[in-house]
Protein backbone atom coordinates (compact mmCIF):
# COMPACT_ATOMS: atom_id res chain seq x y z
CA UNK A 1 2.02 21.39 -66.40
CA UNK A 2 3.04 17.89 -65.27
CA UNK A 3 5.27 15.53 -67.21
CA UNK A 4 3.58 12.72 -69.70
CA UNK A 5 2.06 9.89 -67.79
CA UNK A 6 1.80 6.46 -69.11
CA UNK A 7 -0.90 4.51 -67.01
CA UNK A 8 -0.25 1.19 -65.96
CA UNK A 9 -3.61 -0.17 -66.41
CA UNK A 10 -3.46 0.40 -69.85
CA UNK A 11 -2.06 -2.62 -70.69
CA UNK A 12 0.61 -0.66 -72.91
CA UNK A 13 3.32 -3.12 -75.09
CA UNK A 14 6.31 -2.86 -77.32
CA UNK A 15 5.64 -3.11 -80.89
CA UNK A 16 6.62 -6.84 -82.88
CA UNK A 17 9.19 -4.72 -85.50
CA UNK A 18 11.57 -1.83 -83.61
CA UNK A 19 9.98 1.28 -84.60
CA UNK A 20 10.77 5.32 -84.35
CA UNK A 21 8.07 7.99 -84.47
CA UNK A 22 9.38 11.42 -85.81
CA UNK A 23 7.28 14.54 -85.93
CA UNK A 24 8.30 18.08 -87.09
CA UNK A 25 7.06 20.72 -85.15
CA UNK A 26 6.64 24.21 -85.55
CA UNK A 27 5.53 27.16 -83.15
CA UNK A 28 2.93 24.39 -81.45
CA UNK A 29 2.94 25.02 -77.96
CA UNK A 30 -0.85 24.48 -77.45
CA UNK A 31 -1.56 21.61 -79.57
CA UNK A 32 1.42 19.91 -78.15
CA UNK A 33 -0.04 18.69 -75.33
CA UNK A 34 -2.53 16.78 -76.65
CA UNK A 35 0.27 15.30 -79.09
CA UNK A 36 2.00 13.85 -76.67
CA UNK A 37 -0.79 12.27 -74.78
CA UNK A 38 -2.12 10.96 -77.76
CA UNK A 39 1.49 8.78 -77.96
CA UNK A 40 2.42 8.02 -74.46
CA UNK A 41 -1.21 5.89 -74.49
CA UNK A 42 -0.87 4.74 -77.25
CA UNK A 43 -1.60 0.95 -77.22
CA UNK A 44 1.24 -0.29 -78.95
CA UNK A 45 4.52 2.24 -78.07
CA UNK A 46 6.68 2.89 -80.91
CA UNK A 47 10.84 2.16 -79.34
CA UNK A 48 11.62 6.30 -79.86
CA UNK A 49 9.82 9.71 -80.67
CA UNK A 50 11.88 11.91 -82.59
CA UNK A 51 10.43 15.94 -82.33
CA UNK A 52 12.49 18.08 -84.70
CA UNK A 53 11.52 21.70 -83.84
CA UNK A 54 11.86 23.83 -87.05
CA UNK A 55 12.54 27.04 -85.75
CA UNK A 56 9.69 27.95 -82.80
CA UNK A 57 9.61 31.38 -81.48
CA UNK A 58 7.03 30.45 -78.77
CA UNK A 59 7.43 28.06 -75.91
CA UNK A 60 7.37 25.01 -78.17
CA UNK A 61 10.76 23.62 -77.33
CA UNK A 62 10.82 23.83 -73.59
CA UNK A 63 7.10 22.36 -73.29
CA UNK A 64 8.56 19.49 -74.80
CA UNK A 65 11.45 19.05 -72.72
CA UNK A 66 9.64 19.91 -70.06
CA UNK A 67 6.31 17.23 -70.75
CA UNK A 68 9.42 14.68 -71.78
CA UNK A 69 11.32 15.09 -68.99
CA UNK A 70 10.66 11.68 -67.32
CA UNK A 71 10.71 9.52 -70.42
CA UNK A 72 14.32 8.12 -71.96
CA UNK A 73 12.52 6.91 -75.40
CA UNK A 74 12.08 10.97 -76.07
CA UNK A 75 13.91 12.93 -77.71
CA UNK A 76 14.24 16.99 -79.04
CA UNK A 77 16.09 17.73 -81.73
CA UNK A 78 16.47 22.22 -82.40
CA UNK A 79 16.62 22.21 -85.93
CA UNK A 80 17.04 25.52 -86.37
CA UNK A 81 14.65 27.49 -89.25
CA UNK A 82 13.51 23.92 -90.96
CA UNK A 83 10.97 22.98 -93.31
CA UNK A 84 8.48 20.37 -92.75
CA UNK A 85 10.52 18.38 -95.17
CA UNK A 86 14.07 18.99 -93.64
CA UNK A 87 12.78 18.43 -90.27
CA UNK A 88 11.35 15.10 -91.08
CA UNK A 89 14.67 14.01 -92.93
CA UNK A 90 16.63 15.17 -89.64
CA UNK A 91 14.69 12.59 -87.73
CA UNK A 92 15.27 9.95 -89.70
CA UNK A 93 18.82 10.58 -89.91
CA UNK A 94 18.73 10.82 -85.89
CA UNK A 95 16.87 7.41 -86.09
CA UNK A 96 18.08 3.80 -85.30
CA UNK A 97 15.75 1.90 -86.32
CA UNK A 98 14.46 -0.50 -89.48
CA UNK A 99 10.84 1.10 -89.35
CA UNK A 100 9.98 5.06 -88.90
CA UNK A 101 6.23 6.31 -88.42
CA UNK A 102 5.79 9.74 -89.51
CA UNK A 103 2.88 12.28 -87.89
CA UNK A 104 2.65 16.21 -87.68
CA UNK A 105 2.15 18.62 -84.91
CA UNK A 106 -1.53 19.74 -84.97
CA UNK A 107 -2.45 15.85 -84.81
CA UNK A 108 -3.98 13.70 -82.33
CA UNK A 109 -3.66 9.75 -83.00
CA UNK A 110 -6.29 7.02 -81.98
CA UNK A 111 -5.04 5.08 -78.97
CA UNK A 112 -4.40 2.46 -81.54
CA UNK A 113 -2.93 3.87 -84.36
CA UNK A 114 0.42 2.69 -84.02
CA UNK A 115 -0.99 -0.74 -83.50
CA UNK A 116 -2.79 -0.90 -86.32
CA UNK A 117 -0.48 0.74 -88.52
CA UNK A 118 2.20 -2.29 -86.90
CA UNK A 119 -1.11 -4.93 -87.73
CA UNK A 120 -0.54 -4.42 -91.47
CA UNK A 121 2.93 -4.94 -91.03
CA UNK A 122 2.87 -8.15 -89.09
CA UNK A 123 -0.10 -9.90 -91.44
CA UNK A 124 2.08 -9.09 -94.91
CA UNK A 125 6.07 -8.83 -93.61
CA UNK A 126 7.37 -7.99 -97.09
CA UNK A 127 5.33 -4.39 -97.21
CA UNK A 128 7.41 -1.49 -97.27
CA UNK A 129 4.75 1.51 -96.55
CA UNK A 130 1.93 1.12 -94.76
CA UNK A 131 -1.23 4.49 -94.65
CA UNK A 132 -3.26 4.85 -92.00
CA UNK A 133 -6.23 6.56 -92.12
CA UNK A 134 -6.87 10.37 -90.98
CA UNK A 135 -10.09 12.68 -90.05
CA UNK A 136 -10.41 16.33 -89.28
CA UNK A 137 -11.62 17.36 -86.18
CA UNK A 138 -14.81 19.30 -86.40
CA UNK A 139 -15.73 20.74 -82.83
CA UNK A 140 -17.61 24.25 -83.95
CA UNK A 141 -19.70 24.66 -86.78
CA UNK A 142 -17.27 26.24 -89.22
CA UNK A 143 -14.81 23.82 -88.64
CA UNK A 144 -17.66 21.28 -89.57
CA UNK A 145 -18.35 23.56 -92.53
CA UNK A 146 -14.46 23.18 -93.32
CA UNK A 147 -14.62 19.79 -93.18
CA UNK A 148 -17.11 19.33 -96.04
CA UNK A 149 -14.67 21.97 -98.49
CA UNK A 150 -11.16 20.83 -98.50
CA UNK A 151 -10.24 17.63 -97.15
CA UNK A 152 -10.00 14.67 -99.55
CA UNK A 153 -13.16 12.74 -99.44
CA UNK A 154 -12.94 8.95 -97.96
CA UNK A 155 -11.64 6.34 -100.34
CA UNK A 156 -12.47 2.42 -100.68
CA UNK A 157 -9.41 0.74 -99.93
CA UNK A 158 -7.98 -2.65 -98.90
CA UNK A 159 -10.04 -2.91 -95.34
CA UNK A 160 -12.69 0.02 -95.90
CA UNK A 161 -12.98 3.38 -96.38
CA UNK A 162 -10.05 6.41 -96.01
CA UNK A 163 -8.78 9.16 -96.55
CA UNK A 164 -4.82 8.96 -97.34
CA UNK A 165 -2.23 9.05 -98.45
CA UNK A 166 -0.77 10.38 -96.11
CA UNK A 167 2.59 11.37 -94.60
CA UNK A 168 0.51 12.57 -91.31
CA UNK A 169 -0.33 8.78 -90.45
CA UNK A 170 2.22 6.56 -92.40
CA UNK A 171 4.80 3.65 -91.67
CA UNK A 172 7.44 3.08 -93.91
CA UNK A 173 10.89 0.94 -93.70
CA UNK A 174 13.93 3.29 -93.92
CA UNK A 175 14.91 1.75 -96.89
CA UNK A 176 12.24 3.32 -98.93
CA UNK A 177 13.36 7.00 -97.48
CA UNK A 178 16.87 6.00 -98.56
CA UNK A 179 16.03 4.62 -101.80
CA UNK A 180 13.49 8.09 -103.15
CA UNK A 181 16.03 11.36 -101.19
CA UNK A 182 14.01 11.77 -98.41
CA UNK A 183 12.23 14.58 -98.55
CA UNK A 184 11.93 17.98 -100.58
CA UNK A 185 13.02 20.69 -98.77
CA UNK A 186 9.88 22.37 -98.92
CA UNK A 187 7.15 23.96 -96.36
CA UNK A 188 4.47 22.41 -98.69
CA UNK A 189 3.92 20.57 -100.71
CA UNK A 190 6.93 18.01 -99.44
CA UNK A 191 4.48 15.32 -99.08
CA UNK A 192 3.31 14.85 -101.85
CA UNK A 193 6.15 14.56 -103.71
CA UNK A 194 7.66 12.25 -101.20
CA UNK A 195 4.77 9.83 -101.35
CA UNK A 196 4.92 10.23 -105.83
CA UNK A 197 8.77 8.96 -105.81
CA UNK A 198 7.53 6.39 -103.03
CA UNK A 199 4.90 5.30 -105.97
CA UNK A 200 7.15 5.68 -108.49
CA UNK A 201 9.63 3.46 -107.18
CA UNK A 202 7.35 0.60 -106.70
CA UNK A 203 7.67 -0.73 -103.37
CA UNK A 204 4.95 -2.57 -102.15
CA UNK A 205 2.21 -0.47 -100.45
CA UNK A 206 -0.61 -1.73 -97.40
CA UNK A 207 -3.40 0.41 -96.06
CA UNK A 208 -4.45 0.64 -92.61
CA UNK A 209 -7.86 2.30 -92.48
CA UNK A 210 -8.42 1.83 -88.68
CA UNK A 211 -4.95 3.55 -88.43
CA UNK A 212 -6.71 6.69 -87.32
CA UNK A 213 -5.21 10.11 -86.62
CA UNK A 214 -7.64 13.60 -86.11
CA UNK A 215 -6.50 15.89 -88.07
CA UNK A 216 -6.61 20.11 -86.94
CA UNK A 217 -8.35 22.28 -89.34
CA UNK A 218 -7.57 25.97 -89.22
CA UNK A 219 -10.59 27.29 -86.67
CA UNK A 220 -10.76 30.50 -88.70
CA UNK A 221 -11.34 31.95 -92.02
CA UNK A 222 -8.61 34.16 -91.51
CA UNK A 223 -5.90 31.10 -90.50
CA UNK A 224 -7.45 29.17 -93.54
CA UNK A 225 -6.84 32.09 -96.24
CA UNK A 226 -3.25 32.44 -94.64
CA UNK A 227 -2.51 27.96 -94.91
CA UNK A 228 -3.68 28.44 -98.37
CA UNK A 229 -1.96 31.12 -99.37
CA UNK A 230 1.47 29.37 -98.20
CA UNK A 231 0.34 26.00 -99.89
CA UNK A 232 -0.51 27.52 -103.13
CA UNK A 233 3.11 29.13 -103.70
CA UNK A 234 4.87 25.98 -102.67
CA UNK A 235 3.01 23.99 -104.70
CA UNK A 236 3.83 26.54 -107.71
CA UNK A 237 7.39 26.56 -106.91
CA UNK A 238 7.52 22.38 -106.83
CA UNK A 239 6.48 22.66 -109.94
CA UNK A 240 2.47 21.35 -109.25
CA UNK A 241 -0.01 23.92 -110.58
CA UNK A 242 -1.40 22.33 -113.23
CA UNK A 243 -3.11 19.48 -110.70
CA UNK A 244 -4.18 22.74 -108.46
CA UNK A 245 -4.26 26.17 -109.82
CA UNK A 246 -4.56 25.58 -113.36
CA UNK A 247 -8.37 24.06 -112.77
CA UNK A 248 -9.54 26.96 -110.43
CA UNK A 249 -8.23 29.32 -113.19
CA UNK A 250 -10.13 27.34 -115.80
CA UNK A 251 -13.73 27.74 -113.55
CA UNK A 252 -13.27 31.43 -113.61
CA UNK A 253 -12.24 31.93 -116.87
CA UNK A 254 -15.71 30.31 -117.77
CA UNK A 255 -17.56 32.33 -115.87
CA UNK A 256 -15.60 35.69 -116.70
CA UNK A 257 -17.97 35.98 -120.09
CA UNK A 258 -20.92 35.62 -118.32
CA UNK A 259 -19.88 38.09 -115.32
CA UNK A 260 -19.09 40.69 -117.71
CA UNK A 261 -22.42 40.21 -119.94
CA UNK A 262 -23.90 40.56 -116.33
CA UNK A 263 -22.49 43.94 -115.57
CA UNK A 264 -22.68 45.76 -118.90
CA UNK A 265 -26.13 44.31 -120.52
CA UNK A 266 -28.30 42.41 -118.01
CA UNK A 267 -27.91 41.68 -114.15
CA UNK A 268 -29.83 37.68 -115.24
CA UNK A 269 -26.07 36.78 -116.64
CA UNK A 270 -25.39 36.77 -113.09
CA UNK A 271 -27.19 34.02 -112.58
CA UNK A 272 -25.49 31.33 -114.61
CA UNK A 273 -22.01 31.65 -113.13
CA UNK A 274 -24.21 31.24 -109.72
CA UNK A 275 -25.50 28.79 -110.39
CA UNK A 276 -21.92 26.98 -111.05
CA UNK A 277 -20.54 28.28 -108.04
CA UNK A 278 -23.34 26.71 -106.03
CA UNK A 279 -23.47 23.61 -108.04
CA UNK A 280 -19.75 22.94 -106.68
CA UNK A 281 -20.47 23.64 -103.50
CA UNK A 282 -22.98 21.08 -103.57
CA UNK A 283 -20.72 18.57 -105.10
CA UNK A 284 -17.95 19.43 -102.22
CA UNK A 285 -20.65 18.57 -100.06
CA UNK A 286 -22.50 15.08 -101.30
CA UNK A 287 -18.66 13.68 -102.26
CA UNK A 288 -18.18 14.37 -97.89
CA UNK A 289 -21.43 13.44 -96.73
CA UNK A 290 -20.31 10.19 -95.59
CA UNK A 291 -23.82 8.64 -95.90
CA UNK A 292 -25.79 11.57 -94.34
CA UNK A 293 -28.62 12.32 -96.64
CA UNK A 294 -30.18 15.32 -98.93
CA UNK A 295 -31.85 17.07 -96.62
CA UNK A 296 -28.69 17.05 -94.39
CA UNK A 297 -26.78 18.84 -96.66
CA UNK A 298 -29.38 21.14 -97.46
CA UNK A 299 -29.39 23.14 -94.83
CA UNK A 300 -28.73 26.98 -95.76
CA UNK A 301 -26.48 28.15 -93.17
CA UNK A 302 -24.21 25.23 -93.64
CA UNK A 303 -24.37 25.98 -97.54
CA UNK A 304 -23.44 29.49 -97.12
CA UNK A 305 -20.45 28.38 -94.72
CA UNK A 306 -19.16 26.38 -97.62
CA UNK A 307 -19.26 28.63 -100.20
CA UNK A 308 -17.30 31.83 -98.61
CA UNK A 309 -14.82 28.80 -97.33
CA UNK A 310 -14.26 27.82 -100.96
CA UNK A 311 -14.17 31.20 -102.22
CA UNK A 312 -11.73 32.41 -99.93
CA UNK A 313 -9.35 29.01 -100.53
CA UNK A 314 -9.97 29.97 -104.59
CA UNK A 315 -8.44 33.52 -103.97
CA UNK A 316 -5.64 32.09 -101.34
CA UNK A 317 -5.03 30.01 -104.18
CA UNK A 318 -4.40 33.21 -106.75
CA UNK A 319 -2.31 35.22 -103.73
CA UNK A 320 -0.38 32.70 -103.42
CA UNK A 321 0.22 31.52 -107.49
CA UNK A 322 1.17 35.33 -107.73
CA UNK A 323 3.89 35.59 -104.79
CA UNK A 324 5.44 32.68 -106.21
CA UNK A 325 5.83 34.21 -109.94
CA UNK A 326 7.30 37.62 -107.74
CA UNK A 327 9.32 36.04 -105.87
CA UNK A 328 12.27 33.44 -105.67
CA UNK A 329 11.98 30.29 -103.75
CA UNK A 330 13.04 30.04 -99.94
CA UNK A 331 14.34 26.67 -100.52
CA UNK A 332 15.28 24.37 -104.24
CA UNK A 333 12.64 22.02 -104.94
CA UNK A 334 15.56 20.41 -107.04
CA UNK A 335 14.92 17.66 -108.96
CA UNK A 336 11.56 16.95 -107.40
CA UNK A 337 10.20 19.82 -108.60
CA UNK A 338 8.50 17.63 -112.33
CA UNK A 339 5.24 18.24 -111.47
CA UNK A 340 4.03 15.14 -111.84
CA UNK A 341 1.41 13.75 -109.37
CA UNK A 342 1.08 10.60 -108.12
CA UNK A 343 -2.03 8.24 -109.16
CA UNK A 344 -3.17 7.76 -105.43
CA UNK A 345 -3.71 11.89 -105.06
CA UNK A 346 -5.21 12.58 -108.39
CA UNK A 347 -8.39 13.69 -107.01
CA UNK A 348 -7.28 15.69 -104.12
């Protein structure tokens, strides 16, 4: 596989503020690739990328050095077994300049994310943070299906519709990673209680909605059940459940009355806990339908899809609530861990 190539004729320029771009990586040696294309054309090229590999045991590391080979404003940094959250504070540390722009492994950007991350920046010079926007990618059908049960629906914001917060497509002065500890030590989780301190300390937010990075779902149910499972007993062990686990619990401790009337009296009980389940699934749906209409989202197949994706995220959400109880934390959430979420991810 050939080193990164910048083409000429793509009228490629230095950003107006100095810029680094640090991503934490993480066993990603086929994903990688299409990283690191994604930022060598990009339209606007940040001054230095910053990978901070967290431990690979694949070929992660020396792809990188390999695809970077050519290109000064790269750099690897072997972090040994990091988090998501240590791995991101590493880079900054390693950084040199006023502005950092944070994405994850897994991600493509838009040709002109940086740009119009930088735009936001140049048209109000006193913002601290700046969003961009973020989409899944949805090349097979459950992937499409996935795409309608889990991520955040779009947002109105300054400049149109989003998704975001977050960390995945974001531009902040180093100042405001000083100023809130960086982040949590955490494999989960981390984000969010970066961007809540970030909130809480009231610097001056922008949002960049044509800021656009494509987002990897898990292509299996399998690899979805597993990411869930890990997210749910971070999120328990920073403290977050009540925002998460605590409403799943709720639905089925509704419907646990009518499941048991169901199996010792009459099979009709059934019916009304059912009828709940699909009436969410529904709602998952229209709140992601992104204008398509009711016959779209009627379809059975797709329907189905979403339901045994939900169901298996609800009991992903249990495994993982109950290996947190059994077991100690990897890392200390520390003084993070207060549970208390930030108004811009309330209805995650």
């Amino acid at each position: 596989m050939a080193a990164l190539e910048v083409s000429s004729t793509r009228n490629i320029k230095r950003a107006s503020i100095r810029l680094t771009l640090v991503v934490p990586m993480r066993n990603e040696e086929r994903s990688l690739p299409a990283l690191l294309s994604s930022i060598s054309g990009q339209s606007v090229q940040p001054d230095r990328i910053i990978l901070v590999d967290g431990g690979s045991t694949d070929g992660t590391v020396d792809l990188a050095k390999m695809l970077i080979a050519d290109h000064s404003n790269y750099q690897v940094i072997e972090a040994g077994d990091a988090t998501p959250g240590r791995g991101r504070n590493i880079g900054v540390e390693a950084a040199n300049t006023e502005w950092i722009a944070f994405t994850d492994a897994g991600i493509e950007p838009d040709r002109q994310w940086v740009e119009k991350l930088v735009e936001i920046v140049e048209r109000t010079p006193n913002i601290d943070v700046v969003y961009g926007n973020y989409d899944p990618m949805t090349d097979t059908f459950f992937e499409k299906c996935a795409a309608l049960s889990y991520p955040p629906a779009k947002q109105q914001r300054p400049g149109g519709l989003m998704r975001g917060p977050s960390v995945a497509s974001m531009l902040l002065r180093r100042k405001v990673w000083q100023a809130v500890g960086g982040f949590p030590d955490l494999r989960a989780a981390e984000d969010l209680i970066f961007m809540q301190q970030i909130e809480r300390s009231g610097f001056k937010i922008g949002w960049a909605p044509q800021a656009t990075v494509r987002w990897q779902l898990q292509p299996t149910l399998a690899r979805t059940f597993r990411k869930f499972v890990l997210y749910s007993k971070h999120n328990v062990w920073a403290g977050w459940q009540r925002y998460w686990h605590y409403g799943i619990a709720r639905q089925y401790l509704i419907a646990a009355p009518f499941l048991a009337l169901g199996l010792f009296y009459n099979p009709w009980w059934f019916l009304i806990p059912l009828a709940g389940w699909a009436a969410r699934t529904a709602k998952s749906i229209w709140t992601r339908r992104e204008g398509r209409g009711l016959f779209w989202m009627l379809s059975p197949a797709r329907f189905a899809c979403i339901m045994i994706i939900l169901a298996t995220i609800d009991l992903a959400t249990f495994v993982g609530w109950v290996q947190a109880l059994i077991t100690e934390p990897t890392v200390n959430p520390g003084h993070w861990a207060d549970g208390q979420v930030p108004e811009t991810q309330r209805d995650r």
